[in-house]
Protein backbone atom coordinates (compact mmCIF):
# COMPACT_ATOMS: atom_id res chain seq x y z
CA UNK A 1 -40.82 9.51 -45.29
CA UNK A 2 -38.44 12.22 -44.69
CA UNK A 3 -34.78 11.36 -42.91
CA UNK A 4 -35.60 14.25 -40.45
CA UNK A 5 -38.63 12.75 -39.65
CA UNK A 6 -37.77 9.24 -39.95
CA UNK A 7 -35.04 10.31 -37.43
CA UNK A 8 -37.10 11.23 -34.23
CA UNK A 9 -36.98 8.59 -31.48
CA UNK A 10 -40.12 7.81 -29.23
CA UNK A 11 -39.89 5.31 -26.17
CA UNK A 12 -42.97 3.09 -25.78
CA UNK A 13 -42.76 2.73 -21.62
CA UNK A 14 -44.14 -0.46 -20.40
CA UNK A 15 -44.59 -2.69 -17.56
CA UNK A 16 -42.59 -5.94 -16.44
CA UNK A 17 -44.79 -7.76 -15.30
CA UNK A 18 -47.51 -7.90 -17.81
CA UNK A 19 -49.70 -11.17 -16.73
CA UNK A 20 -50.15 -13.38 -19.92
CA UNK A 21 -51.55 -16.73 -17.84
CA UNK A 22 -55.44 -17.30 -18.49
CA UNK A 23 -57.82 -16.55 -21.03
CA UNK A 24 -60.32 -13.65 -21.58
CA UNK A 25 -63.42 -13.52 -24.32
CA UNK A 26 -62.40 -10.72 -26.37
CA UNK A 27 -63.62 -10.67 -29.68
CA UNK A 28 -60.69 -7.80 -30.50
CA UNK A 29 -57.24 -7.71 -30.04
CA UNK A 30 -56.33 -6.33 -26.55
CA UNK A 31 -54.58 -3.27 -25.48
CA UNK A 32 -51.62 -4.15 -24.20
CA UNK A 33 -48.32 -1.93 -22.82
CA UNK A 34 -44.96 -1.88 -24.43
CA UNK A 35 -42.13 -3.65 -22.64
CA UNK A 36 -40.91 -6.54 -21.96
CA UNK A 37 -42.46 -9.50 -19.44
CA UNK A 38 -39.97 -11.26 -17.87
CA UNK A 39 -40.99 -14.89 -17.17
CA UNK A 40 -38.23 -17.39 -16.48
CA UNK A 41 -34.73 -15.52 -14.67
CA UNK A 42 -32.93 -16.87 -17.63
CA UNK A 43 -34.46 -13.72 -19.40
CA UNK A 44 -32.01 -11.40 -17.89
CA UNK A 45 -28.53 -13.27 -19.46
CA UNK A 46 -30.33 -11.63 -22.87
CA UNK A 47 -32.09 -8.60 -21.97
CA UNK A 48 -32.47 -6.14 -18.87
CA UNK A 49 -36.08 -6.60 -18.06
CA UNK A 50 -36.89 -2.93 -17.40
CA UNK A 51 -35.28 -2.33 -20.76
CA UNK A 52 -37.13 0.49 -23.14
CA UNK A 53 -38.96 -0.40 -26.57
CA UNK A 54 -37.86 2.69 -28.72
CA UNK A 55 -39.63 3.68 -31.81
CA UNK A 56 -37.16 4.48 -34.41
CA UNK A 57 -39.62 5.28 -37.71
CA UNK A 58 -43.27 4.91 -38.07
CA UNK A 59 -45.58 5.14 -41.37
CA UNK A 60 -45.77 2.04 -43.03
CA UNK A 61 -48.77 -0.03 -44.79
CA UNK A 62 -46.66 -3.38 -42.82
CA UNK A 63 -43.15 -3.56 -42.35
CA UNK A 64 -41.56 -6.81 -42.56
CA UNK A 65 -38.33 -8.66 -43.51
CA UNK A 66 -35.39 -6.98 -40.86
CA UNK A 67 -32.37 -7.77 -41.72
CA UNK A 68 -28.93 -6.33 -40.44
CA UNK A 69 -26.14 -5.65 -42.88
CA UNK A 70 -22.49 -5.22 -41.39
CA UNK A 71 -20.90 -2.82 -44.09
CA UNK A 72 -20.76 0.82 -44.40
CA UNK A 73 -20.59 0.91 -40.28
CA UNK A 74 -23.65 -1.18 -40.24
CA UNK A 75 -27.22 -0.26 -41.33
CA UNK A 76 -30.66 -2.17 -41.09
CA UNK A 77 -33.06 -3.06 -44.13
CA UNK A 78 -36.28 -4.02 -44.23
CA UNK A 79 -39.37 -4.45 -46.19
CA UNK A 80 -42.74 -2.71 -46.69
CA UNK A 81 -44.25 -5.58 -49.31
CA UNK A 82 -47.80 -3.78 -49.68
CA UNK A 83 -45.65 -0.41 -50.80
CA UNK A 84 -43.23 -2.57 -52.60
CA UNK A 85 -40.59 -0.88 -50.76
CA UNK A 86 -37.53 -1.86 -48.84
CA UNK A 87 -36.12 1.14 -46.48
CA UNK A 88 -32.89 1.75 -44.95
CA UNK A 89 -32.12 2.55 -41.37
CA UNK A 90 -29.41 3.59 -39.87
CA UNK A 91 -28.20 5.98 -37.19
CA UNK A 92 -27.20 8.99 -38.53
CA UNK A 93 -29.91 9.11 -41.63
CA UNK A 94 -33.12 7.55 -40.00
CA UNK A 95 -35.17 5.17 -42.38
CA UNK A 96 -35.30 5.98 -46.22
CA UNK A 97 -36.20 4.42 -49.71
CA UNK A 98 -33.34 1.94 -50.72
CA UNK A 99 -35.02 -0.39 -52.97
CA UNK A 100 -37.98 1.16 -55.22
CA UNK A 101 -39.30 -1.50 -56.41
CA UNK A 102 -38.22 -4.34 -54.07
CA UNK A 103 -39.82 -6.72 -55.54
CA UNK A 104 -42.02 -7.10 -58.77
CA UNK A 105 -40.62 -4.69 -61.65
CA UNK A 106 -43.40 -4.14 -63.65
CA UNK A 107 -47.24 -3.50 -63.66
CA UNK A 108 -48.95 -5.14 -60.66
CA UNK A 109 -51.25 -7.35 -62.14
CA UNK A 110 -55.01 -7.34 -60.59
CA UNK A 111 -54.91 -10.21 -58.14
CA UNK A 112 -51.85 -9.74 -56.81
CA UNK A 113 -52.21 -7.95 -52.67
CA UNK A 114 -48.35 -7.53 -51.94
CA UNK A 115 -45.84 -6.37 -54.86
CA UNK A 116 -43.01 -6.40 -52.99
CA UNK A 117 -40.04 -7.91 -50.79
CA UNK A 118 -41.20 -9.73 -47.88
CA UNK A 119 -38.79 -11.76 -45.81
CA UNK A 120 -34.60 -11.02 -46.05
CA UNK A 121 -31.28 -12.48 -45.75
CA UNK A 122 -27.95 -12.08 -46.20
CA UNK A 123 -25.80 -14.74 -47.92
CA UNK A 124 -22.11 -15.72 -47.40
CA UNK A 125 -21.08 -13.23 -49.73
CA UNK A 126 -23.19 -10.15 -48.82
CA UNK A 127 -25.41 -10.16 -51.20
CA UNK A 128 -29.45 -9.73 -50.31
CA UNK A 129 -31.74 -12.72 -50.63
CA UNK A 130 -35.63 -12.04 -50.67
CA UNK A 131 -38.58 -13.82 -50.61
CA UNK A 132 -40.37 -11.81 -53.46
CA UNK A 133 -43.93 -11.63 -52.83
CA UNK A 134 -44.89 -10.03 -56.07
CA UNK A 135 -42.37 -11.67 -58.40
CA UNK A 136 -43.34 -15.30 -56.43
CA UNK A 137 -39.87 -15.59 -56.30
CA UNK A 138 -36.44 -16.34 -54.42
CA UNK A 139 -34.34 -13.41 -55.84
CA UNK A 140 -30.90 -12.26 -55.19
CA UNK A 141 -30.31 -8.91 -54.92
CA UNK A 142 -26.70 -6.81 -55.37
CA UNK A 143 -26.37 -4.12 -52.66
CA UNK A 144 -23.95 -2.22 -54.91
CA UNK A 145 -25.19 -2.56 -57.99
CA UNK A 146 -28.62 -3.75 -56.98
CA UNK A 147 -28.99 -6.26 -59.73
CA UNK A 148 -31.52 -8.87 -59.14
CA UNK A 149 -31.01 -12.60 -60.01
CA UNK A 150 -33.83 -15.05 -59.58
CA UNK A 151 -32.90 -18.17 -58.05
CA UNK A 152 -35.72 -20.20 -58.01
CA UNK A 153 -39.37 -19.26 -59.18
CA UNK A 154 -41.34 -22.81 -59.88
CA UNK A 155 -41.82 -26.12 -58.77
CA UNK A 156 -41.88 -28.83 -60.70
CA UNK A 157 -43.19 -26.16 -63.63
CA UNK A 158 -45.49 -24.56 -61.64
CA UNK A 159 -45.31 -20.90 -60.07
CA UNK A 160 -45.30 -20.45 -56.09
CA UNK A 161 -47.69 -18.76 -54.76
CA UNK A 162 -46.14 -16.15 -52.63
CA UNK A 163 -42.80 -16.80 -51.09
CA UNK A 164 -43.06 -15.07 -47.65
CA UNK A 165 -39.59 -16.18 -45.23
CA UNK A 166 -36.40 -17.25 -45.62
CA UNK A 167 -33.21 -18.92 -43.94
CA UNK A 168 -29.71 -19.43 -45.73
CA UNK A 169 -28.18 -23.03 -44.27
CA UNK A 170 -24.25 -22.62 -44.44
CA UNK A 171 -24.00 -24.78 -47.35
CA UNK A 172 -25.85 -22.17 -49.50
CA UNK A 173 -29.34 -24.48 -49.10
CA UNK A 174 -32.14 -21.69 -48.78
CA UNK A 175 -35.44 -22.60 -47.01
CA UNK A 176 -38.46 -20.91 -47.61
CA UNK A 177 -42.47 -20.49 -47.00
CA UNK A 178 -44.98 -20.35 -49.76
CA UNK A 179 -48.30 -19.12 -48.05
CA UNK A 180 -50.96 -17.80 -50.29
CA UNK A 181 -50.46 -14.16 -48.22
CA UNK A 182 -49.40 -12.19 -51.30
CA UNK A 183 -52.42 -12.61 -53.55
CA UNK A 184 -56.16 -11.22 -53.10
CA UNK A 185 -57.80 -13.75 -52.86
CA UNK A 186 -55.72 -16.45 -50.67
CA UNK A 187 -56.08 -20.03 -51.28
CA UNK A 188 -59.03 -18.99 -54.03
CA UNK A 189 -56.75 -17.10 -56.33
CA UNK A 190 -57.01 -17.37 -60.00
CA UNK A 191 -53.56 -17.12 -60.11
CA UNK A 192 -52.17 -20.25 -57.74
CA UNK A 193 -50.51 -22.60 -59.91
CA UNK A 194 -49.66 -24.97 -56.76
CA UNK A 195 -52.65 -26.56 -54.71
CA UNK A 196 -50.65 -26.42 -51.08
CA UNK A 197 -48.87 -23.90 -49.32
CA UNK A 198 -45.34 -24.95 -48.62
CA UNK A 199 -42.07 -25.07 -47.10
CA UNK A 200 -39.39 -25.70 -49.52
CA UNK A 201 -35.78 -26.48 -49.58
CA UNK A 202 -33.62 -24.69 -52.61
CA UNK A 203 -30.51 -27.02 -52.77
CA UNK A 204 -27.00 -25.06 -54.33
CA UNK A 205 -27.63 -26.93 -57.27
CA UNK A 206 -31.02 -25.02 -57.88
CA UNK A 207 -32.73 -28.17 -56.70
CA UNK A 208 -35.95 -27.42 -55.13
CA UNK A 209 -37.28 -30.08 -52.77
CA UNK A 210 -41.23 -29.82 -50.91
CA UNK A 211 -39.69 -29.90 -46.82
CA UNK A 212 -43.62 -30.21 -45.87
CA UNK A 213 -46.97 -29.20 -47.89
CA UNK A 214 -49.15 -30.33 -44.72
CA UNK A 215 -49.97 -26.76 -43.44
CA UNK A 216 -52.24 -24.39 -43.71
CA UNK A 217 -50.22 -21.60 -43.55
CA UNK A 218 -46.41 -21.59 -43.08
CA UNK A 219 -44.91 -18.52 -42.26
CA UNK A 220 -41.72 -17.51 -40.30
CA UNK A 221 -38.62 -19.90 -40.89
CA UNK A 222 -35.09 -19.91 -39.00
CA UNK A 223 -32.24 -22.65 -38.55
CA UNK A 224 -30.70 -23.26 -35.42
CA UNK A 225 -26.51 -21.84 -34.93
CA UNK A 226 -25.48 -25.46 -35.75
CA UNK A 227 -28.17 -25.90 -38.74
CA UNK A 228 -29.75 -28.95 -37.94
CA UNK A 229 -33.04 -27.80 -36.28
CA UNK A 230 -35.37 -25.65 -38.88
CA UNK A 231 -37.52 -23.87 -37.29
CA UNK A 232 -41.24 -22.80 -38.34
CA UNK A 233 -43.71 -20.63 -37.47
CA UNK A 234 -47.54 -21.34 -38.15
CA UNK A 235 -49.99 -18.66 -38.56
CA UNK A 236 -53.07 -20.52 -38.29
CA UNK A 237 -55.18 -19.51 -35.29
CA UNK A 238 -56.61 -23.05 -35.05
CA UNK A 239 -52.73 -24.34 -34.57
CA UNK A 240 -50.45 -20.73 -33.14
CA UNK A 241 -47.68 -23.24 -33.35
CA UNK A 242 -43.63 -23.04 -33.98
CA UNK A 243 -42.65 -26.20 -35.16
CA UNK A 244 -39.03 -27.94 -35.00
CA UNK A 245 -37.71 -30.11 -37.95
CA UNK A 246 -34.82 -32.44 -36.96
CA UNK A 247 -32.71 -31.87 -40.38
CA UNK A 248 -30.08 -35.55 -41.50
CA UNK A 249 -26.83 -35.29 -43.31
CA UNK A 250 -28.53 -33.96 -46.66
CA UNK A 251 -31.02 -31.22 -44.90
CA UNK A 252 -34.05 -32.60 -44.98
CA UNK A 253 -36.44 -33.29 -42.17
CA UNK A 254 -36.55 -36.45 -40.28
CA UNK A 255 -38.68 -35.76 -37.28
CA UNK A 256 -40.76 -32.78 -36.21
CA UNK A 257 -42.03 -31.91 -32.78
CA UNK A 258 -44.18 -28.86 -31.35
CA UNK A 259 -41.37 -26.58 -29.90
CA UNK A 260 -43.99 -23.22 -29.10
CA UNK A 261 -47.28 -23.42 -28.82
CA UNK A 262 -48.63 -19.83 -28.38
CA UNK A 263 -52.72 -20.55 -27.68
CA UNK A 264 -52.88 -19.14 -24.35
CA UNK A 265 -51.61 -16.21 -25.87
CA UNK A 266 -54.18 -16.03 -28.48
CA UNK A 267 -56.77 -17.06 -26.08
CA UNK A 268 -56.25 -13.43 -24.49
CA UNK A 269 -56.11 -12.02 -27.91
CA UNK A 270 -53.40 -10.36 -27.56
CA UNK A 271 -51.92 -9.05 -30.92
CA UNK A 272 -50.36 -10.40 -33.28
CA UNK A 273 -49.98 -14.31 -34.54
CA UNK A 274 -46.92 -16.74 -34.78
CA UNK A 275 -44.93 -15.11 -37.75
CA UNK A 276 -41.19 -14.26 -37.85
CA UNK A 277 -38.73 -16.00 -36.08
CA UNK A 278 -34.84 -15.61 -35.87
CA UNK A 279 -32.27 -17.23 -33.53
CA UNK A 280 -29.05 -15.95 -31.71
CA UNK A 281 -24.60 -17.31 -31.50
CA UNK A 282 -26.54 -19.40 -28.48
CA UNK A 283 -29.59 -21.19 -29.66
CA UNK A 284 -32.47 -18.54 -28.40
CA UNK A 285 -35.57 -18.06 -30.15
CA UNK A 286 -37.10 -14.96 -30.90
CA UNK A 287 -40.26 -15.35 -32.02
CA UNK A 288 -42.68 -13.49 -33.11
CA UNK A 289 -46.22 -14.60 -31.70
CA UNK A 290 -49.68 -13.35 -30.08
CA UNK A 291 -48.53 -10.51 -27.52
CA UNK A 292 -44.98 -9.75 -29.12
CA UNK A 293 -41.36 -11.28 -29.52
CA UNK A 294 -41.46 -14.80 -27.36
CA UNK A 295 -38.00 -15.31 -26.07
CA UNK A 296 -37.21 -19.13 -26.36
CA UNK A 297 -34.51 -21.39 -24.81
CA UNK A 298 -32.98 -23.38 -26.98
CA UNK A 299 -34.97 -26.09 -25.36
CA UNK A 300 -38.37 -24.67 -26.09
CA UNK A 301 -39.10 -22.81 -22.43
CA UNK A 302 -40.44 -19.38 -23.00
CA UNK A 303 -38.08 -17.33 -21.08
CA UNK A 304 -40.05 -13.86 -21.66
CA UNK A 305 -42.30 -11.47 -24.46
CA UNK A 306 -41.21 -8.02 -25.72
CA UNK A 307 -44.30 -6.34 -26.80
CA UNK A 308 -44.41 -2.79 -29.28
CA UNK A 309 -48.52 -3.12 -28.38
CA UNK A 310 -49.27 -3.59 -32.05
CA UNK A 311 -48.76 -6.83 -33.68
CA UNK A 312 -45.04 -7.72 -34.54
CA UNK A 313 -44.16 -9.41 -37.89
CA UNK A 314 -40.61 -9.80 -37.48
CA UNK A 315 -37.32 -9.24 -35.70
CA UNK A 316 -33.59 -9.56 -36.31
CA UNK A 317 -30.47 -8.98 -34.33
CA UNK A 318 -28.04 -6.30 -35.00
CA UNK A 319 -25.47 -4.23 -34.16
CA UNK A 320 -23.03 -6.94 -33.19
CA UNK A 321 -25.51 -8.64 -30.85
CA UNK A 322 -26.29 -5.70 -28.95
CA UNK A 323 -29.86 -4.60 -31.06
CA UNK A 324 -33.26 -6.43 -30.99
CA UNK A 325 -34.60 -5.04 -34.17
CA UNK A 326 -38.58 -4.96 -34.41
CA UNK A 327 -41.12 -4.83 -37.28
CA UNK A 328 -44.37 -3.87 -36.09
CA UNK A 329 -46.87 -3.17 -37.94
CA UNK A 330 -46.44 0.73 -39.08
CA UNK A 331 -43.50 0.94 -37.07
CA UNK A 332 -39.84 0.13 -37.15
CA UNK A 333 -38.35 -0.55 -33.42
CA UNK A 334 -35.54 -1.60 -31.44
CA UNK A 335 -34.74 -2.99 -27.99
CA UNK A 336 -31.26 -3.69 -26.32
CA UNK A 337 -29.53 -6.85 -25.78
CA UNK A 338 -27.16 -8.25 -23.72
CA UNK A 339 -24.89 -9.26 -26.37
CA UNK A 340 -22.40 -8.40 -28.69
């Protein structure tokens, strides 16, 4: 994609006051306007209601992964695993190539459905964490010199399956998911190693420790500001869940609770399913679920939805606070914030 055209800025105009209570038999994904729904008052100490969804690049297979890097005057990365590409956005240049291949190096072998980077973080010292997809890795990445490190690639000698999210804990800890998303053929594939799809804890030491192997299909993954609530997203439409892991002294889990559960939402069909989720200084959730971003109280109480109309896969914050960045489906988005 072209800076120039990468560049040009559409507005997706919506309502406020999008009704999401009920249910309706559709066997597609609904239409739905661009906005955002305000639900609960608190909504407006984050975001202005009547505030725009802008459309800052379009033209990808599935963008994913949004992360927001502070240097160079600040610039936005994120992922495009099926192109094994991760682009660059930033005001003055639009979205281009940054990292070409993201993720696996080589030949993609047959079996394998998503090559590259998938879910991104930055650690303490600036440097670019992935969840590799193709390389069914955790893999360090250089900005400057773009070296790539692996971190962790195996448990207990056998290969993960497709490591899709991420969160860096402040002691350098890195939890991840391990759905089967990035191969053909899912839970069937010739080339799973593990039998479960997990959520795994990479200690500083290298350790790596099995957080649960009970689901399905574990997706998104975030830490509350004080670390010791994990957060995880479930995108199984039998359970549109985000669950909340109470985390002791040595970051493991010691209870769990439901903190979202998104089935009305998919009982509309609106689009989209329980996927990325990141957190704010304060404790929100952002949440990426059937019908768009649900904005969370720390408490759980869904405060409001910012829809693109297409499914979202993730979101990060930016720009000091001040940016909602969205990945939606083809498109690359943003929406203002109160912060910052």
């Amino acid at each position: 994609m072209s800076g120039a055209h990468a560049a040009r800025r559409e507005v997706l105009i919506g309502v406020g006051a999008m009704a999401l209570a009920g249910s309706r038999a559709f066997a597609q994904p609904v239409a739905i306007p661009a906005g955002v729904t305000r639900i609960d008052p608190a909504l407006d100490r984050i975001l202005d209601p009547a505030a725009q969804v802008e459309v800052l690049s379009r033209g990808y297979g599935w963008a994913e992964g949004p992360v927001w890097v502070p240097q160079e005057g600040g610039y936005l990365l994120f992922s495009d695993p099926r192109a094994n590409i991760v682009h660059r956005w930033d005001e003055k240049g639009g979205a281009r190539p940054f990292l070409q291949p993201s993720g696996l190096q080589g030949p993609v072998p047959e079996g394998v459905r998503e090559a590259g980077a998938n879910g991104m973080r930055l650690d303490s010292s600036g440097r670019l964490v992935i969840a590799d997809s193709g390389t069914r890795a955790i893999v360090q990445i250089d900005l400057r010199t773009k070296k790539r490190t692996i971190l962790a690639d195996r448990f207990e000698g056998k290969r993960f399956n497709s490591p899709n999210d991420l969160v860096l804990a402040a002691d350098g800890a890195i939890y991840f998911t391990d759905p089967p998303y990035g191969l053909t053929a899912g839970d069937t594939s010739p080339l799973r190693e593990l039998d479960f799809n997990g959520v795994f804890r990479l200690a500083p030491d290298s350790t790596v420790s099995v957080i649960d192997r009970s689901h399905s299909r574990p997706n998104g993954i975030a830490l509350s500001p004080d670390g010791r609530t994990l957060y995880l997203a479930l995108s199984d439409l039998k359970q549109p869940h985000v669950l909340a892991y109470a985390l002791g002294a040595k970051g493991m889990p010691t209870d769990m609770r439901v903190f979202r559960d998104m089935a009305a939402q998919r009982d509309q069909h609106l689009p989209g399913q329980p996927d990325g989720i990141k957190t704010d200084a304060m404790g929100h959730v952002f949440a990426a679920g059937p019908g768009g971003i649900h904005v969370c109280s720390p408490e759980g109480t869904l405060l409001g939805i910012v829809a693109t109309g297409k499914p979202i896969a993730n979101c990060c914050i930016g720009n000091g606070g001040k940016t909602l960045f969205l990945t939606s489906s083809d498109m690359l988005c943003r929406v203002a914030l109160r912060g910052g």
